[in-house]
Protein backbone atom coordinates (compact mmCIF):
# COMPACT_ATOMS: atom_id res chain seq x y z
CA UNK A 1 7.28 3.40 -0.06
CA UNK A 2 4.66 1.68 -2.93
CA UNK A 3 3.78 4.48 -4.44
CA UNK A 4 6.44 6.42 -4.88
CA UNK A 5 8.24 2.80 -6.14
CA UNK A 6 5.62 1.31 -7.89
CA UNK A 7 6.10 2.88 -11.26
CA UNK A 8 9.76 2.16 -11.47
CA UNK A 9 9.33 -1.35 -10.04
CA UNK A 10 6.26 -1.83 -12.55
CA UNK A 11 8.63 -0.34 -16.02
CA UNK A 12 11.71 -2.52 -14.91
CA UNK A 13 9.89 -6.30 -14.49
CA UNK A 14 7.01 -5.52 -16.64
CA UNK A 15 4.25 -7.80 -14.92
CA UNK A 16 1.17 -9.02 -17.21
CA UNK A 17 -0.80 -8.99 -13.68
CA UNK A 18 -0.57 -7.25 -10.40
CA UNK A 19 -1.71 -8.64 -7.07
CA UNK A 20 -2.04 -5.64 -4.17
CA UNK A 21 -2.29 -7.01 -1.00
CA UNK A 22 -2.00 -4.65 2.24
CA UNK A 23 -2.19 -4.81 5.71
CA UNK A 24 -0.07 -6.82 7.45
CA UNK A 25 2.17 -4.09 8.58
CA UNK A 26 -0.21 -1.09 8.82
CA UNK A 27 -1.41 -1.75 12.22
CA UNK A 28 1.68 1.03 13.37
CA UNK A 29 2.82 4.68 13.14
CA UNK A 30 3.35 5.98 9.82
CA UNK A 31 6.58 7.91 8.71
CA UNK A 32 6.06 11.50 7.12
CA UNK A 33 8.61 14.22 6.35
CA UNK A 34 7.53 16.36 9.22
CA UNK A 35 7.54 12.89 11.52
CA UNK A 36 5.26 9.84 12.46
CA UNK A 37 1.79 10.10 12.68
CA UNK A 38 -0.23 7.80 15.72
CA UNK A 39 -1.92 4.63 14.13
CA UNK A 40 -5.21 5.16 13.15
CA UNK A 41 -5.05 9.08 13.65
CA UNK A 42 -7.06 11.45 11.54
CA UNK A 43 -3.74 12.32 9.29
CA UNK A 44 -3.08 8.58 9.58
CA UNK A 45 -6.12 7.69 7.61
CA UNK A 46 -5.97 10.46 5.27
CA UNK A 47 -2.28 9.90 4.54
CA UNK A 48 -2.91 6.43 4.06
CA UNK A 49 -5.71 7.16 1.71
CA UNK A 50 -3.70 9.23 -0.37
CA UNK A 51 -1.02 6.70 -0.93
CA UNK A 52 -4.01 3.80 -1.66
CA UNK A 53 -5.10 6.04 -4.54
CA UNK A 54 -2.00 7.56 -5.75
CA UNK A 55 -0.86 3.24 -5.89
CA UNK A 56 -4.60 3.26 -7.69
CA UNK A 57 -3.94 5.54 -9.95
CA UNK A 58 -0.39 4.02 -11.10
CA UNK A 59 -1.47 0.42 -11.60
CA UNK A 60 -4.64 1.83 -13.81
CA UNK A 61 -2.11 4.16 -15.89
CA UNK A 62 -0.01 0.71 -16.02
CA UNK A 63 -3.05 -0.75 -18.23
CA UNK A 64 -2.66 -4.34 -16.90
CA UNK A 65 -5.07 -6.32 -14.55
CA UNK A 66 -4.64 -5.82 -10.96
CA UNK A 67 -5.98 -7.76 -7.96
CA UNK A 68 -6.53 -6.08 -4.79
CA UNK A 69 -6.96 -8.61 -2.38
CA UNK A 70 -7.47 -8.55 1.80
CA UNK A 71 -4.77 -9.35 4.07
CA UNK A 72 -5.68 -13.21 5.58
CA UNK A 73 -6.40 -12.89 9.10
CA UNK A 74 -3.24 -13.75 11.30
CA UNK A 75 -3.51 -15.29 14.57
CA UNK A 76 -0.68 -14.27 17.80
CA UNK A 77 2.23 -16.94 18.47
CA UNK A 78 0.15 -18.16 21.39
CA UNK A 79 -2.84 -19.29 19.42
């Protein structure tokens, strides 16, 4: 869970840079207290939202440069 980790993770190794990259593994169901919520649903999205600016908000409280960068594209094992 980035942002609830990213703080911690961020005070213990101290990082003069960030790099953000998302993606890969958001193409599925994501876990809430109350359950999971259907890929691409309308609490997906705003769920996910949330957590992109809460992890927003922590790197620019951090102070250092960050990168947010695209996931590459990926291609299927029987490309």
């Amino acid at each position: 869970n980035w942002p609830v980790n990213l703080a911690a993770i961020l005070n213990e190794l101290k990082p003069d840079y960030v790099v953000v990259m998302l993606g890969a593994n958001d193409r599925q169901q994501m876990r809430v207290p109350q359950g999971r919520l259907p890929f691409r649903s309308e609490d997906w999205e705003r769920v996910y939202r949330q957590r992109v600016a809460a992890m927003a908000d922590t790197l620019k409280v951090y102070g250092h440069p960050a990168f947010w960068i695209g996931a590459p594209p990926l291609r299927g094992n029987d490309a």
